[in-house]
N, C-alpha and C. Protein backbone atom coordinates (compact mmCIF):
# COMPACT_ATOMS: atom_id res chain seq x y z
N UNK A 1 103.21 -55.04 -142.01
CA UNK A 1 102.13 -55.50 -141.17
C UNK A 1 101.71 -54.35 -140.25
N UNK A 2 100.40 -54.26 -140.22
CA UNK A 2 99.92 -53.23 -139.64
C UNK A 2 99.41 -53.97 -137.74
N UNK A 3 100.02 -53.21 -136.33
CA UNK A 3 99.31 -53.57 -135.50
C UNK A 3 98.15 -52.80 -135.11
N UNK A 4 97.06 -53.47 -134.14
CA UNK A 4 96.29 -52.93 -133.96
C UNK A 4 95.63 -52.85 -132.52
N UNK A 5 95.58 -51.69 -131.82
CA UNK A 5 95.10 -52.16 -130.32
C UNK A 5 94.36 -52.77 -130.30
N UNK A 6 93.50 -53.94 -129.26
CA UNK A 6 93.02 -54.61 -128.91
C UNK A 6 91.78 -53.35 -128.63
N UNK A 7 90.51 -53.82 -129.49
CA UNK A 7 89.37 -52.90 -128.97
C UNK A 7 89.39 -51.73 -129.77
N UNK A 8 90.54 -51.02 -130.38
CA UNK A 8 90.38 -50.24 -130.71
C UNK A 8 88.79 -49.36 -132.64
N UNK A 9 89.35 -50.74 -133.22
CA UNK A 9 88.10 -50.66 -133.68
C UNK A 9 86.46 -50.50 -133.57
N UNK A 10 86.21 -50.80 -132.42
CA UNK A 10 85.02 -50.68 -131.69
C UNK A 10 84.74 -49.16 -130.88
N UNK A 11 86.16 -49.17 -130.40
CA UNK A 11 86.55 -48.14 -129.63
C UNK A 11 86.05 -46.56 -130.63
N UNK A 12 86.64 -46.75 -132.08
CA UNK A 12 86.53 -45.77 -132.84
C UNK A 12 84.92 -45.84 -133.51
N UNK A 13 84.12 -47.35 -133.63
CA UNK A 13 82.84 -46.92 -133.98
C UNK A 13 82.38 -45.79 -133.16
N UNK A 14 82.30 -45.65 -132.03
CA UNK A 14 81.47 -45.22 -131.26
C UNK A 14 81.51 -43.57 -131.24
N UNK A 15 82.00 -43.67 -132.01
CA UNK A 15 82.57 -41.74 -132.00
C UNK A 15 81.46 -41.15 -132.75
N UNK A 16 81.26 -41.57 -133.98
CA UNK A 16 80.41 -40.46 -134.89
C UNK A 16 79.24 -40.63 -134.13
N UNK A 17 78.48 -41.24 -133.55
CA UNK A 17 77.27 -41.22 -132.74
C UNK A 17 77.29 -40.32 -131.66
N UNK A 18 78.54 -40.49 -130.58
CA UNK A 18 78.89 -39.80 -129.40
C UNK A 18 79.22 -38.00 -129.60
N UNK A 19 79.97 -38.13 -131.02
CA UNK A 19 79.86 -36.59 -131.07
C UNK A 19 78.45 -36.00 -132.24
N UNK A 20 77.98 -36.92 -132.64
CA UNK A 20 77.03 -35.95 -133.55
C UNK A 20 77.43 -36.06 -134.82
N UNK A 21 78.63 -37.04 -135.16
CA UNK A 21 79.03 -37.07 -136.51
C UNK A 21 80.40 -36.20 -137.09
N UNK A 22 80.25 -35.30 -135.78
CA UNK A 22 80.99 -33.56 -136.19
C UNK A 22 82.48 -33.37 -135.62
N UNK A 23 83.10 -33.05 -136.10
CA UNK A 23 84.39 -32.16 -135.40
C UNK A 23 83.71 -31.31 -134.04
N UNK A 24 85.01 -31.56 -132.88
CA UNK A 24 84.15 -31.45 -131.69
C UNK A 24 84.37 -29.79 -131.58
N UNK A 25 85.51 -29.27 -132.59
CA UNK A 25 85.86 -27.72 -132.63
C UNK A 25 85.30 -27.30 -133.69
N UNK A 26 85.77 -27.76 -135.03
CA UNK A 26 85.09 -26.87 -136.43
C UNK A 26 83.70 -27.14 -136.29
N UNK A 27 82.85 -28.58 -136.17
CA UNK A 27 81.60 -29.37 -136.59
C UNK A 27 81.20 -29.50 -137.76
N UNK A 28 82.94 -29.89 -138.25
CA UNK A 28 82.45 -30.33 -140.10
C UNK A 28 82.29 -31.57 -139.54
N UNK A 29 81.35 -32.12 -140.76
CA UNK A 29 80.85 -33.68 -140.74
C UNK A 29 81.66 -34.36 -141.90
N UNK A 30 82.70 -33.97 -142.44
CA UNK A 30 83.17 -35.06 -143.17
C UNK A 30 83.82 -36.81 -142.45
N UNK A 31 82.99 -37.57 -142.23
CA UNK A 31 83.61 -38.59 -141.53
C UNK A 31 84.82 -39.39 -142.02
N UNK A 32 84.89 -39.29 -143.25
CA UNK A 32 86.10 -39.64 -143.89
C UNK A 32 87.87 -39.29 -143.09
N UNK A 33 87.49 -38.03 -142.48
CA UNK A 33 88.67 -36.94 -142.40
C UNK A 33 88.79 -37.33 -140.96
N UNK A 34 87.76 -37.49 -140.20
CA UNK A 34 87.63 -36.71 -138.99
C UNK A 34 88.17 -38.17 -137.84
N UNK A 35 89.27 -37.93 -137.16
CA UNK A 35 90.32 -38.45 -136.19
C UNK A 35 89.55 -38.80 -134.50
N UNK A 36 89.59 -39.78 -134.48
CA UNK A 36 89.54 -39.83 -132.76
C UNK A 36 90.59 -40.24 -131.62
N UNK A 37 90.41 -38.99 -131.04
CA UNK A 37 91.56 -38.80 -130.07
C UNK A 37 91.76 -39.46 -129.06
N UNK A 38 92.54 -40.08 -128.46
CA UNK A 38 92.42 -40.20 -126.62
C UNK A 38 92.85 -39.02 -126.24
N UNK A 39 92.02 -38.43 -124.83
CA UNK A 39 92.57 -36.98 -124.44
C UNK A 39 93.29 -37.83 -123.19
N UNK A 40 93.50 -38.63 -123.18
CA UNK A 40 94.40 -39.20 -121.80
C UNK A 40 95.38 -40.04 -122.83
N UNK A 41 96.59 -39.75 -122.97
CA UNK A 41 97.68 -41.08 -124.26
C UNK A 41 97.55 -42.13 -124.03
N UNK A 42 97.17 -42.79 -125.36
CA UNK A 42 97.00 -44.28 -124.85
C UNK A 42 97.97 -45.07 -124.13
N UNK A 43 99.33 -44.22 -124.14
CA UNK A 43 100.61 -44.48 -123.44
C UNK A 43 100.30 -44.65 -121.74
N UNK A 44 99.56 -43.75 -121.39
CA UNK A 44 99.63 -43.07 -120.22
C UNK A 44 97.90 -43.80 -119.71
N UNK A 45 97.52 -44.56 -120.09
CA UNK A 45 95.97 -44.74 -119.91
C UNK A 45 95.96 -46.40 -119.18
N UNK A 46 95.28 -46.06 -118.28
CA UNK A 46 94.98 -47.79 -117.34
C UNK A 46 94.07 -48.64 -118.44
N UNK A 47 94.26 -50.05 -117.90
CA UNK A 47 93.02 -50.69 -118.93
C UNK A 47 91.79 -50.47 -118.89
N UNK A 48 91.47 -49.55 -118.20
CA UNK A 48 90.15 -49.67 -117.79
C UNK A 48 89.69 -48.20 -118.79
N UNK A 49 90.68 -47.35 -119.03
CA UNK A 49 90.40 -46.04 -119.91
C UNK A 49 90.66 -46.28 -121.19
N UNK A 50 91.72 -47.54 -121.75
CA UNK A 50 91.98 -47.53 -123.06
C UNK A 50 90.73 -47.29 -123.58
N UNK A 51 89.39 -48.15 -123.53
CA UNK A 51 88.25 -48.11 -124.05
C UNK A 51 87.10 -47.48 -123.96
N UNK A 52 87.72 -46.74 -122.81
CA UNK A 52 86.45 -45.34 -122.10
C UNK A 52 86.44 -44.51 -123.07
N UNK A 53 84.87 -44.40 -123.93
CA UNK A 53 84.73 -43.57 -125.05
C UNK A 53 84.40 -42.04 -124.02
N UNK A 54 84.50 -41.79 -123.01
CA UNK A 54 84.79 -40.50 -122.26
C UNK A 54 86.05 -39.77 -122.54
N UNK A 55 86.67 -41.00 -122.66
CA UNK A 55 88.14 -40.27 -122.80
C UNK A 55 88.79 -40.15 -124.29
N UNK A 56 87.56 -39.47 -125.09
CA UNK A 56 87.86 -39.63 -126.58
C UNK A 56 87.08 -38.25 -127.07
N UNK A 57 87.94 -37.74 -127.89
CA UNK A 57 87.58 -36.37 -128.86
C UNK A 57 87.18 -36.93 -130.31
N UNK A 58 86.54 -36.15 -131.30
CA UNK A 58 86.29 -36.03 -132.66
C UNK A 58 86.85 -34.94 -133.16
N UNK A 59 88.29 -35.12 -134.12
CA UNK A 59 88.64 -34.07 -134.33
C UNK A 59 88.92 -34.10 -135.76
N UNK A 60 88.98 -32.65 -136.78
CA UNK A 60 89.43 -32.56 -138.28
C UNK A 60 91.19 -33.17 -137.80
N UNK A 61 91.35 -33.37 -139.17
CA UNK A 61 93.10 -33.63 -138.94
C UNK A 61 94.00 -32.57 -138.84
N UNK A 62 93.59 -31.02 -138.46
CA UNK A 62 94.40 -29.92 -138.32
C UNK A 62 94.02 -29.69 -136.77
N UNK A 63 93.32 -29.94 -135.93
CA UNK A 63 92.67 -30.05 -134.89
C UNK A 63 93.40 -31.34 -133.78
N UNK A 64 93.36 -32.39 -134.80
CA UNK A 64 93.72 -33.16 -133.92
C UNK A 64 95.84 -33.37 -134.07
N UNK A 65 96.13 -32.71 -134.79
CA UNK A 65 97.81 -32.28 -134.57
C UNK A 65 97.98 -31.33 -133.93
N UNK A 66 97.40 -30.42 -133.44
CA UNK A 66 97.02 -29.86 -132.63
C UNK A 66 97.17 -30.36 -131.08
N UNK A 67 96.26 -30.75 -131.14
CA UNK A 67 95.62 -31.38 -129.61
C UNK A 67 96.77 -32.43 -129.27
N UNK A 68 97.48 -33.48 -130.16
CA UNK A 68 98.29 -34.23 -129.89
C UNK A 68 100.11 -33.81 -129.82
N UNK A 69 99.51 -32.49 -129.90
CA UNK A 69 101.55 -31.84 -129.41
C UNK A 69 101.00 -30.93 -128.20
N UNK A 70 99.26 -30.84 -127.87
CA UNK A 70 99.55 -30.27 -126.52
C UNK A 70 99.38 -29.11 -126.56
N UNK A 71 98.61 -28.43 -128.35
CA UNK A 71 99.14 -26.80 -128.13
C UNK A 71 97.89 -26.50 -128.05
N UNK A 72 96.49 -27.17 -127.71
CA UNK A 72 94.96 -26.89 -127.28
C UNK A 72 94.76 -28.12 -126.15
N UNK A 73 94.09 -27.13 -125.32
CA UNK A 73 93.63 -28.66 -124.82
C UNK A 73 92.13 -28.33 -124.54
């Protein structure tokens, strides 16, 4: 069984519009590939940011392993 944040589906429409479709570093458009981040952990995020598409990147999947150990910010 798969869980799922509350919102988070909605949360992730809103990305390919907000960035342009693109990786927010390379600006490939494969949407298939391309990851959205919280730049605040959803660990670490009030309720009021879980869903703040401010607090969200578009990233390739070499970009966003990256960004999620901390070694770009």
């Amino acid at each position: 069984m798969v869980t799922a944040r509350v919102g988070q589906g909605f949360y992730c429409q809103q990305f390919p519009e907000n960035w342009d479709g693109k990786c927010a570093v390379l600006k490939t458009d494969i949407l298939p590939i391309l990851i959205v981040s919280h730049i605040v952990p959803w660990s670490e995020s009030t309720d009021g940011e879980w869903l703040d598409i401010e607090d969200g990147i578009l990233l390739s999947p070499l970009y966003d392993a990256i960004f999620d150990e901390k070694l770009i910010f």
